[in-house]
Protein backbone atom coordinates (compact mmCIF):
# COMPACT_ATOMS: atom_id res chain seq x y z
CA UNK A 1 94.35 86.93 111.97
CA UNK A 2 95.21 90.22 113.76
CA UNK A 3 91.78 91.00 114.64
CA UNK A 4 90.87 87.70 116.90
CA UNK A 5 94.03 88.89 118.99
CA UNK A 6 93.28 92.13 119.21
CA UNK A 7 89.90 91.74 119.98
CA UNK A 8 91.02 88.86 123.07
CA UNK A 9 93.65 91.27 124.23
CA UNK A 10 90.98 94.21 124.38
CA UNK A 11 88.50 91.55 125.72
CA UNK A 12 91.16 90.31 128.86
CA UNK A 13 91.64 94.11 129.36
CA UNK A 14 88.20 95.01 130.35
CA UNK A 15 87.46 91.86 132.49
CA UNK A 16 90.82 92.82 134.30
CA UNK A 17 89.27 96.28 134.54
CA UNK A 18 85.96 94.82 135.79
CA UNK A 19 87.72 93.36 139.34
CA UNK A 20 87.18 96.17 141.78
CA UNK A 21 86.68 99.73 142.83
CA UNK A 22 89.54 100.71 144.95
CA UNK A 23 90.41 103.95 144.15
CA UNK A 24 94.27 103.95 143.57
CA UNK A 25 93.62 105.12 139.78
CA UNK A 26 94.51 102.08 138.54
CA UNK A 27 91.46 101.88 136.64
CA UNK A 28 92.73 105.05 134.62
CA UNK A 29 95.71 103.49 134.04
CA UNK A 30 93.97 100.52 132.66
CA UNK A 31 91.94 102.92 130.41
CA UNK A 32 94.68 105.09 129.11
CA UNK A 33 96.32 101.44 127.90
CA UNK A 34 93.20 100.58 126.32
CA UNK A 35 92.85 104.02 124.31
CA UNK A 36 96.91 103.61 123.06
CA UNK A 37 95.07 100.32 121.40
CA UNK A 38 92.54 101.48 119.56
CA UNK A 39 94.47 104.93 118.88
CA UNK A 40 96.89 101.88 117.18
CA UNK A 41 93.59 100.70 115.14
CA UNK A 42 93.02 103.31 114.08
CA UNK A 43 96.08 103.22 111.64
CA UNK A 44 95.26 101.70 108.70
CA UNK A 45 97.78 101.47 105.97
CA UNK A 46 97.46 103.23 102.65
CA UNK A 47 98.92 103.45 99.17
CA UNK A 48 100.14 106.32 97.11
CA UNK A 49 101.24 105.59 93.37
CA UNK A 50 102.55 108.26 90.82
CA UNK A 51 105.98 110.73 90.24
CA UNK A 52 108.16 112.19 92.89
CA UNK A 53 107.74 115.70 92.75
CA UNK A 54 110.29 116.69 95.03
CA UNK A 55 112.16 114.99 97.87
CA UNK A 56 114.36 116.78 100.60
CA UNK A 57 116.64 114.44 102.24
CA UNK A 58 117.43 117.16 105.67
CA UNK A 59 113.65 117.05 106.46
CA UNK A 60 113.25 113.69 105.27
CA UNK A 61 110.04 114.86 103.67
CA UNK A 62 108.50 113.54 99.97
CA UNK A 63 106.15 115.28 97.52
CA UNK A 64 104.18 112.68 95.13
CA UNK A 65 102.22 113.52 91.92
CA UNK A 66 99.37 110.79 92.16
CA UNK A 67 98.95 109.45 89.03
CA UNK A 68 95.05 109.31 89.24
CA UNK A 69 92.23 111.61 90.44
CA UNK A 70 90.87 109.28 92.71
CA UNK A 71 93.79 110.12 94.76
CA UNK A 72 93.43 113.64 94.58
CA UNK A 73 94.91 116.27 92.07
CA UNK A 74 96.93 118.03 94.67
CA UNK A 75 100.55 116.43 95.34
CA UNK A 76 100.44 114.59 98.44
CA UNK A 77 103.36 115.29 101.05
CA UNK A 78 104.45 112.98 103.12
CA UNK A 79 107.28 112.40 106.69
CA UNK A 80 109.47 109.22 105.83
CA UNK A 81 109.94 107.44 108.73
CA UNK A 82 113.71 106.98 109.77
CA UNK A 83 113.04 102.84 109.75
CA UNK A 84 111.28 103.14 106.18
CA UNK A 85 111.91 100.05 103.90
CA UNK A 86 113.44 101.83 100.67
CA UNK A 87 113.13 99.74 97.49
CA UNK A 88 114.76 100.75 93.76
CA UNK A 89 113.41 98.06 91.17
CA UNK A 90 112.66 95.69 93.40
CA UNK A 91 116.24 95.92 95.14
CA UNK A 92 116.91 97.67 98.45
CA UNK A 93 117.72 101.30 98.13
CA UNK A 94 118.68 104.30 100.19
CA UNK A 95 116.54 107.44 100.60
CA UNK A 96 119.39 109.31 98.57
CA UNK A 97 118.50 107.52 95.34
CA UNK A 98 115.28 109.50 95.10
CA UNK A 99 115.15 111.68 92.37
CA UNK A 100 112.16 114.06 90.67
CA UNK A 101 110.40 112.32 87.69
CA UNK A 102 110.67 108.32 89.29
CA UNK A 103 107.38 106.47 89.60
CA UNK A 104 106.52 105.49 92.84
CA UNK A 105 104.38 103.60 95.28
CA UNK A 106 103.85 104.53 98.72
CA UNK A 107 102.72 102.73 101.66
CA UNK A 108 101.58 105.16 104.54
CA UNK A 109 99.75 105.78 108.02
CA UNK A 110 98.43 108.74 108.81
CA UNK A 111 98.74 109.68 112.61
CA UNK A 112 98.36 113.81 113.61
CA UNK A 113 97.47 114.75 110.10
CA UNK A 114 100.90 113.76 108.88
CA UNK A 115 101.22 110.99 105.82
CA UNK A 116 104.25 109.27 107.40
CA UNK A 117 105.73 106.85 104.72
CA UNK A 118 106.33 103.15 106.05
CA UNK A 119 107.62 101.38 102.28
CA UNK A 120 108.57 103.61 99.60
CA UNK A 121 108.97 101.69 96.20
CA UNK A 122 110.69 103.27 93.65
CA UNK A 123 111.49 102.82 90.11
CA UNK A 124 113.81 103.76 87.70
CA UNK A 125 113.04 106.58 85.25
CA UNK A 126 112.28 105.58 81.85
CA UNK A 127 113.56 107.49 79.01
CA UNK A 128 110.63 109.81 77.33
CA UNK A 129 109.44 109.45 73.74
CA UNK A 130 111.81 111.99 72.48
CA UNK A 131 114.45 110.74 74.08
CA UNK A 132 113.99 107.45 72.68
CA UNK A 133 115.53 107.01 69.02
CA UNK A 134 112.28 106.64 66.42
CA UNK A 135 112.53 103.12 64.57
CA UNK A 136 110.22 102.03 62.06
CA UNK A 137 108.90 98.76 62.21
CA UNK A 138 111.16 96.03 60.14
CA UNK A 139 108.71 95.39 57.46
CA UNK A 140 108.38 99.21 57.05
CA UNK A 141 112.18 98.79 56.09
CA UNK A 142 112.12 96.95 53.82
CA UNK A 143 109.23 97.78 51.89
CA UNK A 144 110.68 101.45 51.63
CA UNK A 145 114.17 100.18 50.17
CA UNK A 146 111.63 98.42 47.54
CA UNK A 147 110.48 101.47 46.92
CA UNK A 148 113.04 102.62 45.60
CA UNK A 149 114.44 100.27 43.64
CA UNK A 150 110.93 100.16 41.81
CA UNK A 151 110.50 104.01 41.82
């Protein structure tokens, strides 16, 4: 749906730019205008998913763990943008509620090199396996109090 408009606005642009040759440089001005547009194009959106590494709220700048290889094994860095949308489980958050070890997906431009974060989903941390108390499973229970009374 963005593409037709694009493509009419870039269309309208060069007849416009097709209407004379005085030489005022308004042509270049045209041009320049028309190279902001497809510099804007250019920007496609991207997404990061695995574990904050790091996160330093006076820079404003995130380190992610990707969780697969096709992502790269490196951590990837990225600039979050002052108007970022900030989400903790699905509710909105604030850039302070970042912490080392939360999952995370990230949605992110690049423009100059620079992974600038646009929507940074977070989620909360969930407890490791030896943090969590072993249980048996119920029937496991009860067939070892059995046991016992047999034994």
């Amino acid at each position: 749906m963005i593409l037709p408009l694009v493509l009419s606005l870039l269309l309208v642009g060069l007849l416009a730019g097709c209407g004379g040759s005085d030489q005022s440089g308004g042509g270049q001005q045209e041009g320049k205008a028309g190279d902001a547009a497809a510099k804007k194009e250019k920007l496609s959106r991207k997404i990061a998913i695995g574990t904050v590494r790091a996160y330093k709220d006076d820079k404003r700048r995130l380190s992610l763990r990707p969780a697969s290889e096709a992502q790269g094994k490196k951590p990837l860095g990225f600039k979050v943008r002052k108007n970022a949308q900030v989400t903790l489980d699905g509710d909105q958050a604030e850039l302070g509620d970042v912490e080392e070890g939360q999952q995370a997906q990230i949605r992110y431009v690049v423009k100059n090199d620079v992974n600038r974060a646009i929507i940074v989903q977070l989620f909360s941390k969930q407890p490791s396996g030896k943090d969590k108390k072993e249980k048996q499973p119920s029937g496991q229970d009860e067939m070892s109090g059995e046991d016992k009374k047999t034994g």
